[in-house]
N, C-alpha and C. Protein backbone atom coordinates (compact mmCIF):
# COMPACT_ATOMS: atom_id res chain seq x y z
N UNK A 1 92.73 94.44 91.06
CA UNK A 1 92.18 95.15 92.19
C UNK A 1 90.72 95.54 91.93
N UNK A 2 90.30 96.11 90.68
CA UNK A 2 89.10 96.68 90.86
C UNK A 2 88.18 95.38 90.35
N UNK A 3 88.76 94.33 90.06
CA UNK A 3 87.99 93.18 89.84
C UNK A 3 87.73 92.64 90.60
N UNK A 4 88.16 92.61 92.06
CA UNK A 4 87.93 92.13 93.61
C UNK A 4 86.91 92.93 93.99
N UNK A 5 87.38 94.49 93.71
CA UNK A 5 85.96 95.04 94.03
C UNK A 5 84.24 95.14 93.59
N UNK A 6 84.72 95.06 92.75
CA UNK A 6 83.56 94.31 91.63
C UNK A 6 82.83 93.04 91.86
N UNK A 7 83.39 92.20 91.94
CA UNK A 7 83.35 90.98 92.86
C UNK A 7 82.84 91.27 94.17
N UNK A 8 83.08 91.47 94.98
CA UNK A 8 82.72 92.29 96.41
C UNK A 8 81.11 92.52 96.40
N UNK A 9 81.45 93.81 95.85
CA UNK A 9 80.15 94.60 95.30
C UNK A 9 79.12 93.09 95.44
N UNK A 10 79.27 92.97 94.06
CA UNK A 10 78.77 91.62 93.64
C UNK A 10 77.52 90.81 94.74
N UNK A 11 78.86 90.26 95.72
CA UNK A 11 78.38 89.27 96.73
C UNK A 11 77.63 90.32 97.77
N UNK A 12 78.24 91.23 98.08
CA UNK A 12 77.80 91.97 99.55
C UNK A 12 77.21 93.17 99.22
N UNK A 13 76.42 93.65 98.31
CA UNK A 13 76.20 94.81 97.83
C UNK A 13 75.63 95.63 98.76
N UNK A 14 75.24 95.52 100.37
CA UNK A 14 75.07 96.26 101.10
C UNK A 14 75.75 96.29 102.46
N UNK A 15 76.90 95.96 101.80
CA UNK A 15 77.97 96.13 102.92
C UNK A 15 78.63 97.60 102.98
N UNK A 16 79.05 97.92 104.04
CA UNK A 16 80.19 99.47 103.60
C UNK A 16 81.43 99.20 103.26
N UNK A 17 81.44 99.84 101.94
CA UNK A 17 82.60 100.07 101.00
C UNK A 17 83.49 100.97 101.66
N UNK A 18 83.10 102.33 102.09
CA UNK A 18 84.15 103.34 102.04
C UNK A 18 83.13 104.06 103.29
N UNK A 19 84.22 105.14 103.92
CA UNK A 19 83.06 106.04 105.01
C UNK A 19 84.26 107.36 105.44
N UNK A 20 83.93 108.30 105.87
CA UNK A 20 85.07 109.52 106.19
C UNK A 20 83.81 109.68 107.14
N UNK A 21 84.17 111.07 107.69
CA UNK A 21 83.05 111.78 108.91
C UNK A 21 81.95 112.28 108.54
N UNK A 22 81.61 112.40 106.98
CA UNK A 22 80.76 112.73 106.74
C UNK A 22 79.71 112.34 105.92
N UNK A 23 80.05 110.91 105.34
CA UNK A 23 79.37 110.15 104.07
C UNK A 23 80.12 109.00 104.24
N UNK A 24 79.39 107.83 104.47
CA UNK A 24 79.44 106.38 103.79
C UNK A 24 78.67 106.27 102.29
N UNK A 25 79.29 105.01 102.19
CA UNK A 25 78.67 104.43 100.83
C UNK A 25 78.91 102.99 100.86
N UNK A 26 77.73 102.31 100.44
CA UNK A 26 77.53 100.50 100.45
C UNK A 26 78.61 100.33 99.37
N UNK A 27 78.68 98.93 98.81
CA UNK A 27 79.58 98.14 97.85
C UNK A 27 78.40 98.91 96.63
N UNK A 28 77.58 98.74 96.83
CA UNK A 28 76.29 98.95 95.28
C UNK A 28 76.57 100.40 95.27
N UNK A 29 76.48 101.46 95.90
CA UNK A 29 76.50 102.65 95.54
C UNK A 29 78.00 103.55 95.46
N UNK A 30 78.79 102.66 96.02
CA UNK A 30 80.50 102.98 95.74
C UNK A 30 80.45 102.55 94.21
N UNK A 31 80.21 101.57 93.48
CA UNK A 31 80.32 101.39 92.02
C UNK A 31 79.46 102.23 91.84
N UNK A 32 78.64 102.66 91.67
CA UNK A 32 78.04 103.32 90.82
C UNK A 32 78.30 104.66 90.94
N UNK A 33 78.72 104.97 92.22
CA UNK A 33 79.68 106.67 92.08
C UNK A 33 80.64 106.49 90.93
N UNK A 34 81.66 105.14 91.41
CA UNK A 34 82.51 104.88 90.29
C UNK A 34 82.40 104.89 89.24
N UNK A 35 81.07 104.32 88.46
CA UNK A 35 80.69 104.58 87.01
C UNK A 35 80.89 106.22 86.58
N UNK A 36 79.43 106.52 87.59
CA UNK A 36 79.73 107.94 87.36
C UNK A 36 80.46 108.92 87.03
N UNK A 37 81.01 108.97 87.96
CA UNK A 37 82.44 109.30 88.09
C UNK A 37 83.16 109.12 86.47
N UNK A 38 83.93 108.08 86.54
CA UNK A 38 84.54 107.36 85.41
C UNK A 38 83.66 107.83 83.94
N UNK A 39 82.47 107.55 83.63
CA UNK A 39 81.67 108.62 82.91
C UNK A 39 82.20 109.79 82.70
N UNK A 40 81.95 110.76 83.73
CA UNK A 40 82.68 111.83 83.51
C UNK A 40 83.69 112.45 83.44
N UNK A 41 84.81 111.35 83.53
CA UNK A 41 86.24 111.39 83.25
C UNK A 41 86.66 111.50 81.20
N UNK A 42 85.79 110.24 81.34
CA UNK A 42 86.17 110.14 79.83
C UNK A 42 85.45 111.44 78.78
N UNK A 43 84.32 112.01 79.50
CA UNK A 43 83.59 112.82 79.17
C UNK A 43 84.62 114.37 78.73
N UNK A 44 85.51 114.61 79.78
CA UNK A 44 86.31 115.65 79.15
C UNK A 44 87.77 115.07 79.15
N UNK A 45 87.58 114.19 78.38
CA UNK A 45 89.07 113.72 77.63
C UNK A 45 89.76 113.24 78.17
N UNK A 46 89.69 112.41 79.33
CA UNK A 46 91.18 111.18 79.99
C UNK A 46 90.67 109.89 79.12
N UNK A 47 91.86 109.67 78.64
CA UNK A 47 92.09 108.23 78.26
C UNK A 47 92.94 107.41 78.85
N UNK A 48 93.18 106.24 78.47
CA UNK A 48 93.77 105.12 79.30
C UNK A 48 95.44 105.77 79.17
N UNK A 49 95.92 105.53 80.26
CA UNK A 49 97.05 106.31 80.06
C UNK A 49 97.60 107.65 80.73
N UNK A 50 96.69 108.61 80.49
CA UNK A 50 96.07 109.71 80.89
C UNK A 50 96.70 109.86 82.43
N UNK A 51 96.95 110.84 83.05
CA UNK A 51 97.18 111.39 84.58
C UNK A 51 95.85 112.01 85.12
N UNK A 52 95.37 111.85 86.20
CA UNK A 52 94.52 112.96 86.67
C UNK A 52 94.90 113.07 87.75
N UNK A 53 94.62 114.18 88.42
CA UNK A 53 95.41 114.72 89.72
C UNK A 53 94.09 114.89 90.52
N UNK A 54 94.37 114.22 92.00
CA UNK A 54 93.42 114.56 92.69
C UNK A 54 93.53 115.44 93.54
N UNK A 55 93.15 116.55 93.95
CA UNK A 55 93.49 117.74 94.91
C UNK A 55 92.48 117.29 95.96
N UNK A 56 92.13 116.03 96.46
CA UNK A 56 91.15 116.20 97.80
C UNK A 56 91.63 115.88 99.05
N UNK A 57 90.92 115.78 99.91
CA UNK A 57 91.74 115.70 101.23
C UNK A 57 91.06 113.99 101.36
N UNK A 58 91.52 113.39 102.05
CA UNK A 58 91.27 111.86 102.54
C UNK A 58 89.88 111.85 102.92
N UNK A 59 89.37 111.31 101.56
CA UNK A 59 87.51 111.59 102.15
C UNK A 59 87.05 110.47 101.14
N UNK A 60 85.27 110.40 101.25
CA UNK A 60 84.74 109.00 100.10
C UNK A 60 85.22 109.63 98.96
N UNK A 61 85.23 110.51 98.31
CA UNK A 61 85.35 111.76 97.18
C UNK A 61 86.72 111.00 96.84
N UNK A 62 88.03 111.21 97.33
CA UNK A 62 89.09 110.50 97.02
C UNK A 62 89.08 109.11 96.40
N UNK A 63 88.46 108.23 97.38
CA UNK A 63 88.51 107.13 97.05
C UNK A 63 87.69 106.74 95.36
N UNK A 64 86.76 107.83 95.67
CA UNK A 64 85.77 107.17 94.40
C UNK A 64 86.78 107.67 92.95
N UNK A 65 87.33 109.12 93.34
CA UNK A 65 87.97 109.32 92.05
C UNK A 65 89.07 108.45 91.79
N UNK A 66 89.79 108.16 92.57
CA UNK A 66 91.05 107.40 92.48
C UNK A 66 91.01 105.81 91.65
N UNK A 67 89.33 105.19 92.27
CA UNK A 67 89.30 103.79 90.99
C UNK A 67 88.15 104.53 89.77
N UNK A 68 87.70 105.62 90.13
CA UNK A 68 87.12 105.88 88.48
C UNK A 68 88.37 106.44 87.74
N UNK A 69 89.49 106.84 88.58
CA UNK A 69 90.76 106.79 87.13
C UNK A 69 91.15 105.57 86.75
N UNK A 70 91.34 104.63 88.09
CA UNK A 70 91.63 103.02 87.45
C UNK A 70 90.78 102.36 86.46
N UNK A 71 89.47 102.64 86.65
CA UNK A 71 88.19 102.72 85.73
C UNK A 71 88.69 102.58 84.27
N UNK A 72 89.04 103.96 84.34
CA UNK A 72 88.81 104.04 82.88
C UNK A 72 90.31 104.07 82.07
N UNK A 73 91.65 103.27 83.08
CA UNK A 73 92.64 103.19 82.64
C UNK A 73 93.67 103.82 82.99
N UNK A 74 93.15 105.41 83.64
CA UNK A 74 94.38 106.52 83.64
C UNK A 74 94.91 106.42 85.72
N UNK A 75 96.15 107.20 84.92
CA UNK A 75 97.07 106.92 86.26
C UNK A 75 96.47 108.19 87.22
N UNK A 76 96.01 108.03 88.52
CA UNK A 76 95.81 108.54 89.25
C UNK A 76 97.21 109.53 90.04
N UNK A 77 97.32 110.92 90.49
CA UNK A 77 98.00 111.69 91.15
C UNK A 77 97.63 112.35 92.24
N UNK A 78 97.60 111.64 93.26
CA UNK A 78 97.23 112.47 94.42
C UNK A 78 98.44 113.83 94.94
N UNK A 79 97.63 114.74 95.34
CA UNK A 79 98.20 116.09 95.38
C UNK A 79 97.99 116.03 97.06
N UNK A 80 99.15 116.78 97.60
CA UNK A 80 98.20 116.31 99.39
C UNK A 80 97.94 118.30 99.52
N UNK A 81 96.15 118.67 99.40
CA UNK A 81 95.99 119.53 99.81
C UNK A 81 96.57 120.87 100.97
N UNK A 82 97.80 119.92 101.60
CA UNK A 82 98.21 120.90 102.38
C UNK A 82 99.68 121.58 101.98
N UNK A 83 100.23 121.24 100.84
CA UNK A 83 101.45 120.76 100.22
C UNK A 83 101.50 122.26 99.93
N UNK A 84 102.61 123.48 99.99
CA UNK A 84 102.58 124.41 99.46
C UNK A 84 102.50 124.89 97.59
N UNK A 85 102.26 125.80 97.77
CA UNK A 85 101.81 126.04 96.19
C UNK A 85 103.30 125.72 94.87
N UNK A 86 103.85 126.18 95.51
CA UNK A 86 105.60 125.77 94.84
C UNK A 86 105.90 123.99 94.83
N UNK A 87 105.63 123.37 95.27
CA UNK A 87 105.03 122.08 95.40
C UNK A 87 104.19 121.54 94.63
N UNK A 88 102.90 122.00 94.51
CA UNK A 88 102.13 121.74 93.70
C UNK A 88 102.84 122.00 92.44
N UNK A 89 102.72 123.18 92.20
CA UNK A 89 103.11 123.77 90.73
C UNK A 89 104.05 122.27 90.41
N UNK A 90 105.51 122.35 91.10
CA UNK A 90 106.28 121.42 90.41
C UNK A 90 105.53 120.30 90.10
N UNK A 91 104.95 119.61 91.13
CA UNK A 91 104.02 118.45 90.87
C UNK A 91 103.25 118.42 89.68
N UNK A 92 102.53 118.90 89.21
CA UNK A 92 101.52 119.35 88.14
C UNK A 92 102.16 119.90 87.13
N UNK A 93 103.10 120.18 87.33
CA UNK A 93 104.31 120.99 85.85
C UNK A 93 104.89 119.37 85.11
N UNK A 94 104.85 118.53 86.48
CA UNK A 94 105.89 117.51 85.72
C UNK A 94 105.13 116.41 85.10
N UNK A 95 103.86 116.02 86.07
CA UNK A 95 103.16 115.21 85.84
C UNK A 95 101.91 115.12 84.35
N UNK A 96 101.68 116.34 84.44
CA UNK A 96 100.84 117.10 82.58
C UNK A 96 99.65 116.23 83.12
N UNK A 97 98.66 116.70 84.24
CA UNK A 97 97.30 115.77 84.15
C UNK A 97 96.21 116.53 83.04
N UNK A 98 95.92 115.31 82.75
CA UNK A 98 95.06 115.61 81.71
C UNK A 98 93.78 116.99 82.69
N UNK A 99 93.51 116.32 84.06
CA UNK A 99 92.65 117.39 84.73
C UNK A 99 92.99 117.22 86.11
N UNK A 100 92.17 118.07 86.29
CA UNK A 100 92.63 117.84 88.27
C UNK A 100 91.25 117.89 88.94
N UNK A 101 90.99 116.66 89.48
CA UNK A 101 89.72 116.92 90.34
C UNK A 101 89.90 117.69 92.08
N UNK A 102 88.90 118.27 92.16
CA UNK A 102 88.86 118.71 93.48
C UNK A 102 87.51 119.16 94.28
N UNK A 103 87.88 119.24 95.37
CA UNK A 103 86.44 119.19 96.08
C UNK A 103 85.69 120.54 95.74
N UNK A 104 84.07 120.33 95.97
CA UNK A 104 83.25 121.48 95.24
C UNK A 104 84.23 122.98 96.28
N UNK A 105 84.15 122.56 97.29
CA UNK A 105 84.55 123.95 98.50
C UNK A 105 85.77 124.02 98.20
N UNK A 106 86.88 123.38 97.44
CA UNK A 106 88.03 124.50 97.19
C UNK A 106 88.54 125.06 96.32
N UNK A 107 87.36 125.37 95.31
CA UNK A 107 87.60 126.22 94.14
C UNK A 107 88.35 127.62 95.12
N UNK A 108 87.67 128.31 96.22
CA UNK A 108 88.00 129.49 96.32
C UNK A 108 89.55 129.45 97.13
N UNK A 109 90.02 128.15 97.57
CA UNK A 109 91.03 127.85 98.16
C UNK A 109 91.75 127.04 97.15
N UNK A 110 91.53 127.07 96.07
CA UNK A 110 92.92 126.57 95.13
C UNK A 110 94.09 127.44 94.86
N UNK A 111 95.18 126.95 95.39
CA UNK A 111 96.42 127.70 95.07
C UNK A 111 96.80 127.95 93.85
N UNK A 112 97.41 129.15 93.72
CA UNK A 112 97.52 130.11 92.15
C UNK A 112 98.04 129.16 91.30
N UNK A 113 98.96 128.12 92.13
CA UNK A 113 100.17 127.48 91.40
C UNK A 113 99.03 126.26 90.36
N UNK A 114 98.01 125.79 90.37
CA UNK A 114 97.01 125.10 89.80
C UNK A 114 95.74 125.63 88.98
N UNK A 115 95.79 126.69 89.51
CA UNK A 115 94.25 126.98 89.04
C UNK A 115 94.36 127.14 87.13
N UNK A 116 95.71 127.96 86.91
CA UNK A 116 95.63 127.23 85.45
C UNK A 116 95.14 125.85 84.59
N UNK A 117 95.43 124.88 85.43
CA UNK A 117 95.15 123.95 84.81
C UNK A 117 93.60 123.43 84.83
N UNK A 118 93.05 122.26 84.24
CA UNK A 118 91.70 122.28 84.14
C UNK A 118 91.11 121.27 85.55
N UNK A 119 90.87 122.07 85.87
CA UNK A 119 90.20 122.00 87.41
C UNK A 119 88.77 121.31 87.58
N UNK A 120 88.31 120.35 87.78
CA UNK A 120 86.88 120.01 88.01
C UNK A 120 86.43 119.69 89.42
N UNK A 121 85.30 120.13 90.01
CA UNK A 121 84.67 119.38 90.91
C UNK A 121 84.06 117.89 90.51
N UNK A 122 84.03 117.21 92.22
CA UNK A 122 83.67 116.23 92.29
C UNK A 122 82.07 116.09 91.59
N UNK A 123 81.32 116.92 92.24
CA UNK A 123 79.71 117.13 91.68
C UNK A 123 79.55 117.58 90.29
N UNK A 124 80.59 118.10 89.35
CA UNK A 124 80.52 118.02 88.25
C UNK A 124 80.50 116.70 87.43
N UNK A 125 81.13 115.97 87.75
CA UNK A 125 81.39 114.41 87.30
C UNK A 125 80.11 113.76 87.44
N UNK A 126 79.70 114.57 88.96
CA UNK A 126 78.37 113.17 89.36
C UNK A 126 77.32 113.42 88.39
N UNK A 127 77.42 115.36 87.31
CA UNK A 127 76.74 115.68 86.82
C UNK A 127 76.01 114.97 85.46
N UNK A 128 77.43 114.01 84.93
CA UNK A 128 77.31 113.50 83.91
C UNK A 128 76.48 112.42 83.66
N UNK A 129 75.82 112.10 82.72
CA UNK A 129 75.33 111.14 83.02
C UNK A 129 76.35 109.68 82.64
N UNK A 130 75.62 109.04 83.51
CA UNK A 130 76.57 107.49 83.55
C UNK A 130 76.03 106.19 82.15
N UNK A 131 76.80 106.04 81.35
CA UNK A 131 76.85 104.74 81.04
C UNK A 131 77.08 103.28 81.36
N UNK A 132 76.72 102.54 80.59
CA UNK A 132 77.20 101.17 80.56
C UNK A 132 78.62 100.75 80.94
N UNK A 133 79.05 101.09 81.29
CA UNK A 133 81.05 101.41 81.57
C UNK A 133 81.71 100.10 82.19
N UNK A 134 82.19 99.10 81.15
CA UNK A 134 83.29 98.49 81.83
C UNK A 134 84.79 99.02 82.06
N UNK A 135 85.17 98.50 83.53
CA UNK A 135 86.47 99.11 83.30
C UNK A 135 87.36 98.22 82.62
N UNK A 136 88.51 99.13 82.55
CA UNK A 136 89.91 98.86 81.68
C UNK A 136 90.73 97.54 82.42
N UNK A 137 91.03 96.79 81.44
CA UNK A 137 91.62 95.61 82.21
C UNK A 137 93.48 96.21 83.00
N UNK A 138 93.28 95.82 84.15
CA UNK A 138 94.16 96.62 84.76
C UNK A 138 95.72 95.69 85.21
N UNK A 139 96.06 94.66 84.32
CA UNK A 139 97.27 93.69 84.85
C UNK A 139 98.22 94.35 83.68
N UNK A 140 98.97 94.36 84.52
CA UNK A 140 100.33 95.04 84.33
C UNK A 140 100.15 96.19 83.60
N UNK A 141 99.86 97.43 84.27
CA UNK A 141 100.24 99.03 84.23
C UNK A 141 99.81 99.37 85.18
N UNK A 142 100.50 100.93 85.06
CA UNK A 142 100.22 102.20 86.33
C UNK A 142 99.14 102.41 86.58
N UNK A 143 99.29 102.39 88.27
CA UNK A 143 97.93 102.47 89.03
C UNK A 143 97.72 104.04 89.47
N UNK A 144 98.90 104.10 89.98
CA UNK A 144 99.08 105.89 90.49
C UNK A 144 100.44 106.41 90.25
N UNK A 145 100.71 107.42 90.28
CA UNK A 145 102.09 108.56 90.74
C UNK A 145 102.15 108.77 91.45
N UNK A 146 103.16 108.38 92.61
CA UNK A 146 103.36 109.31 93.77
C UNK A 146 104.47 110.29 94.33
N UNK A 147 104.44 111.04 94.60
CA UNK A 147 105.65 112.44 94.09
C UNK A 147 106.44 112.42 95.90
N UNK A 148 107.81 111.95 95.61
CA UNK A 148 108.24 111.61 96.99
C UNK A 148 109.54 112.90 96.31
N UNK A 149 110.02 113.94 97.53
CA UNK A 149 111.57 114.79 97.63
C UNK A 149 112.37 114.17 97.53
N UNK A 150 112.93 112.86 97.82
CA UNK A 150 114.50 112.44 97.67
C UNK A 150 114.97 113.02 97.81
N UNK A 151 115.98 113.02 98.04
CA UNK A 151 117.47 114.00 98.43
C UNK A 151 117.56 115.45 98.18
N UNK A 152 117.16 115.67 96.86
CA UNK A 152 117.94 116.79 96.21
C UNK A 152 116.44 117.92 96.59
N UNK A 153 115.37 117.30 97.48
CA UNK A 153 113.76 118.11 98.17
C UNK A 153 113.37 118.63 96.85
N UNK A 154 113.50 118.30 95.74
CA UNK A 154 112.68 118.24 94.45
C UNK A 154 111.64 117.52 94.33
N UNK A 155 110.68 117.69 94.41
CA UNK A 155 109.60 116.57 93.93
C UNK A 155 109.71 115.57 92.46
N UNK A 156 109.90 114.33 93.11
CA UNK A 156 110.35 113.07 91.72
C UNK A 156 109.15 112.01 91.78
N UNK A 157 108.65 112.16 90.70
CA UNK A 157 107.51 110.96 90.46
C UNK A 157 108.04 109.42 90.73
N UNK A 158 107.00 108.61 91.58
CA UNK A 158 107.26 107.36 91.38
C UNK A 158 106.09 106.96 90.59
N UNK A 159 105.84 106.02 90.18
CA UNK A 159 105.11 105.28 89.12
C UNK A 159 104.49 103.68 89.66
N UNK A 160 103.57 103.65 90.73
CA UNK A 160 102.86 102.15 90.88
C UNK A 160 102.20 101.65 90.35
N UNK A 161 102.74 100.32 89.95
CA UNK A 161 101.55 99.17 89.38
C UNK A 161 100.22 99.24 90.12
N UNK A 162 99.69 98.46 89.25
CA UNK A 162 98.28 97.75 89.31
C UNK A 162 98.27 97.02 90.52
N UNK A 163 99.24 96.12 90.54
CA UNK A 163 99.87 94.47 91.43
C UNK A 163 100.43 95.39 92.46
N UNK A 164 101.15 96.13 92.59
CA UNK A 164 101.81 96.29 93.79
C UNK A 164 100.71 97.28 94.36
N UNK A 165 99.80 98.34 93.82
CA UNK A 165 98.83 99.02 94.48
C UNK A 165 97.98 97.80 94.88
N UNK A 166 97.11 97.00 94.44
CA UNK A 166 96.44 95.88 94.68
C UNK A 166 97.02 95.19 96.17
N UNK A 167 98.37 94.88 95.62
CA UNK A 167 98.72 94.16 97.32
C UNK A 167 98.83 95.31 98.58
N UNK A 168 99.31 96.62 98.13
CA UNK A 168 99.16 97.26 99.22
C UNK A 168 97.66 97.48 100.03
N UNK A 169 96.40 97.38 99.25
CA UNK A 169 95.46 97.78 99.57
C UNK A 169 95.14 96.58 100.30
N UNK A 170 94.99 95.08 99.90
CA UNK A 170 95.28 93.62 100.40
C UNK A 170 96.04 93.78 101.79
N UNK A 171 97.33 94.16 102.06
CA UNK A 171 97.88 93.98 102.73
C UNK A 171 97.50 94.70 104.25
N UNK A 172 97.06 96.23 103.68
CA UNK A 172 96.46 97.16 104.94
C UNK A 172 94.97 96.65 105.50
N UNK A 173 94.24 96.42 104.65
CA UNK A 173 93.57 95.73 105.10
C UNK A 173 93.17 94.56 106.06
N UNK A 174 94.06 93.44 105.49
CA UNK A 174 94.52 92.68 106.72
C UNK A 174 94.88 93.01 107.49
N UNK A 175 95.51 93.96 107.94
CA UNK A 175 96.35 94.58 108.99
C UNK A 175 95.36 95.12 110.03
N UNK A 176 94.47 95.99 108.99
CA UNK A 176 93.05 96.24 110.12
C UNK A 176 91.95 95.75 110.34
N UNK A 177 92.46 94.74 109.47
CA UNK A 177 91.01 93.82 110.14
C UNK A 177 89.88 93.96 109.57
N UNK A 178 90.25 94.30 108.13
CA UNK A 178 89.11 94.46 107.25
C UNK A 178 88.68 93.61 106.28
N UNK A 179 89.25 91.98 105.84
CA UNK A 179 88.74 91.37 105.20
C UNK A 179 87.68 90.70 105.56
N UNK A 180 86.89 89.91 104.52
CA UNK A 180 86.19 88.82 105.37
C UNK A 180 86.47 87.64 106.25
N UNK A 181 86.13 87.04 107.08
CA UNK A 181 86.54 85.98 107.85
C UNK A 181 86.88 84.84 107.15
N UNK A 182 88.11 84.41 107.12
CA UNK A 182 87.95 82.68 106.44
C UNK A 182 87.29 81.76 106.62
């Protein structure tokens, strides 16, 4: 997956990569958030392997953290900001992220059930400076966690590949009409 994007980048480097209501970003400057980013991941200790939890709401910010964890190897955890704090907690009790990114504006809106753990903003990351950074070759391992209730309304981790996140992202895409033309 992130070798398509890379690729992408590559050919169309001023195409739009990613956009929410308030910020786009081309193919050239989506990687290089990603470096960034990914930089400052490894900077306070995720390694390949590693969990990081994202506390953001569906924005470029998401997207960029989510392949600078693929980046640099570690399994991504999205948290859905609106999820009550008893929720979280379990989520983050079970999962052990190495950190939890979140947006600069909800330090003062982080629920009690998290704030223990090590919390970073997005603009802290961008703070770091960026290296030379290839990413982690990503065929066959975990792409993300995703924490579904099942039956018993416990929160239970699922565990997605590389390949099956890859085709889902492939697949929605087509769906909206977002690849290139054949």
């Amino acid at each position: 997956m992130l070798q398509e994007v890379i690729r992408h980048a590559r050919e169309a480097p001023d195409k739009r990569a990613v956009a929410d209501l308030d910020r786009e970003l081309t193919y050239a400057a989506f990687i290089e958030e990603v470096v960034w980013a990914a930089s400052g991941l490894l900077q306070r200790g995720v390694h390949e392997g590693d969990r990081v939890a994202l506390f953001l709401t569906n924005s470029v910010d998401f997207v960029v953290a989510a392949f600078a964890s693929l980046w640099v190897g570690a399994v991504f955890v999205p948290l859905a900001t609106t999820d009550p704090p008893s929720r979280l907690s379990t989520i983050v009790s079970d999962c052990q992220p190495t950190l939890i990114l979140g947006h600069d504006e909800t330090d003062d809106d982080t629920p009690l059930a998290i704030k223990g753990f090590n919390i970073v903003a997005m603009s802290e990351l961008r703070q770091s400076p960026a290296s030379r950074l290839d990413p982690v070759s990503s065929r066959s391992r975990a792409a993300y966690m995703i924490y579904t209730s099942g039956t018993t309304g416990t929160p239970k981790g699922v565990i997605v590949g590389t390949r099956a996140f890859g085709a889902a992202v492939r697949s929605t895409a087509n769906i909206l009409g977002l690849l290139p033309r054949q």
